[in-house]
Protein backbone atom coordinates (compact mmCIF):
# COMPACT_ATOMS: atom_id res chain seq x y z
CA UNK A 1 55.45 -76.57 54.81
CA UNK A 2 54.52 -72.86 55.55
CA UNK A 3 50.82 -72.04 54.41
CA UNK A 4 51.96 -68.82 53.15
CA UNK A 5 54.85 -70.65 51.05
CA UNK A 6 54.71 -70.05 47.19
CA UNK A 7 55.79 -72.89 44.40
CA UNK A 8 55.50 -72.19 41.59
CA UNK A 9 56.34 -72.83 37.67
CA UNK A 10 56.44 -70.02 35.17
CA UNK A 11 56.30 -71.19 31.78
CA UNK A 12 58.81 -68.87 30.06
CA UNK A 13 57.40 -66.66 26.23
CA UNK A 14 61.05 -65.95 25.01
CA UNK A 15 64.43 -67.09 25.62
CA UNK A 16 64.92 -65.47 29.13
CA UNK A 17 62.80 -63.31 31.43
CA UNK A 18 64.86 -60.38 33.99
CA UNK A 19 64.90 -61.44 37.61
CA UNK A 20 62.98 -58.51 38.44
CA UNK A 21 60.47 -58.94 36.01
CA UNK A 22 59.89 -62.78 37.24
CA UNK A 23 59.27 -61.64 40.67
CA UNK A 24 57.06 -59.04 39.76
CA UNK A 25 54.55 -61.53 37.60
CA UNK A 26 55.15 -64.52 40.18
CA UNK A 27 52.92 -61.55 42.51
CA UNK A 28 56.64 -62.12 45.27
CA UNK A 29 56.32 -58.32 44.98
CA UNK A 30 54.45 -55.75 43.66
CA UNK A 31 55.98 -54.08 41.51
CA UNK A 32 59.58 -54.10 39.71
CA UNK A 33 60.94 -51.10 42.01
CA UNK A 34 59.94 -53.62 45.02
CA UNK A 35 61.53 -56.11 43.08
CA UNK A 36 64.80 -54.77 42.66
CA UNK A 37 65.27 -53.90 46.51
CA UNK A 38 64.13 -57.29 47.21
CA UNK A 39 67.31 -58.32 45.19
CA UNK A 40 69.58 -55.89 46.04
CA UNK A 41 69.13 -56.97 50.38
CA UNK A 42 70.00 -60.61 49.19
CA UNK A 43 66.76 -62.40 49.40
CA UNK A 44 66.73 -64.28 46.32
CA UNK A 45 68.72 -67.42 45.16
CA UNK A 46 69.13 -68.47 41.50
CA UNK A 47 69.59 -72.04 41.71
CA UNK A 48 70.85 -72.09 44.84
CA UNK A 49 73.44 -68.89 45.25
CA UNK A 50 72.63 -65.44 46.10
CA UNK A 51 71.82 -63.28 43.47
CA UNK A 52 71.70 -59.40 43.36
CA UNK A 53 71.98 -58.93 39.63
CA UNK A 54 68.45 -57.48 39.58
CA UNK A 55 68.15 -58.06 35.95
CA UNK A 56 70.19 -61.30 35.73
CA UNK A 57 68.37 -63.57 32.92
CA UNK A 58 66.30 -66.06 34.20
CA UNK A 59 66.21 -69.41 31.67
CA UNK A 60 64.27 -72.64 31.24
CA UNK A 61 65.57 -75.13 34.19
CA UNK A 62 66.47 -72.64 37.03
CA UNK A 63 64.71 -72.10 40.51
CA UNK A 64 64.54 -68.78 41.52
CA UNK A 65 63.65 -69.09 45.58
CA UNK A 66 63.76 -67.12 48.65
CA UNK A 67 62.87 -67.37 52.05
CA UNK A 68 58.80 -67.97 51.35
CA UNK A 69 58.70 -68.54 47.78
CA UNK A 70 60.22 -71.32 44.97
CA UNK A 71 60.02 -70.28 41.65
CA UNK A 72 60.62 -73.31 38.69
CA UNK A 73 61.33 -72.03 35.45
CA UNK A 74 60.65 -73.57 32.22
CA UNK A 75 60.78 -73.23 28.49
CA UNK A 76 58.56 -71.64 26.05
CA UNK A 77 56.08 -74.14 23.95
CA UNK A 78 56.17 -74.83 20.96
């Protein structure tokens, strides 16, 4: 696998985080502006299929991934 490949779990606060947001705390951009072009050129995948809703809600069990990166979502604690 690529060195500069990125897996990674984010442990979800609340029900659901924004796409944009997600790739914005993972550090896959830099900021949420970057993060919304990202989406909108057709980089990222939710679970698999495209995705350029840039604030589609992310919940517990999907993988968010792209070309360098593999994000695993899961639920709040308790």
């Amino acid at each position: 696998m690529d060195e500069n490949f990125i897996e990674e779990t984010f442990q979800l606060r609340t029900d659901y985080i924004p796409l944009c947001d997600l790739l914005k705390f993972c550090s896959i951009t830099e900021s949420g502006g970057e993060a919304k072009h990202f989406i909108a050129e057709g980089n990222v995948m939710v679970d698999g299929e495209v995705e350029l809703r840039k604030t589609c809600k992310i919940r517990a069990g999907q993988i968010v991934s792209g070309l360098d990166f593999e994000i695993r979502v899961i639920a709040p604690s308790s």
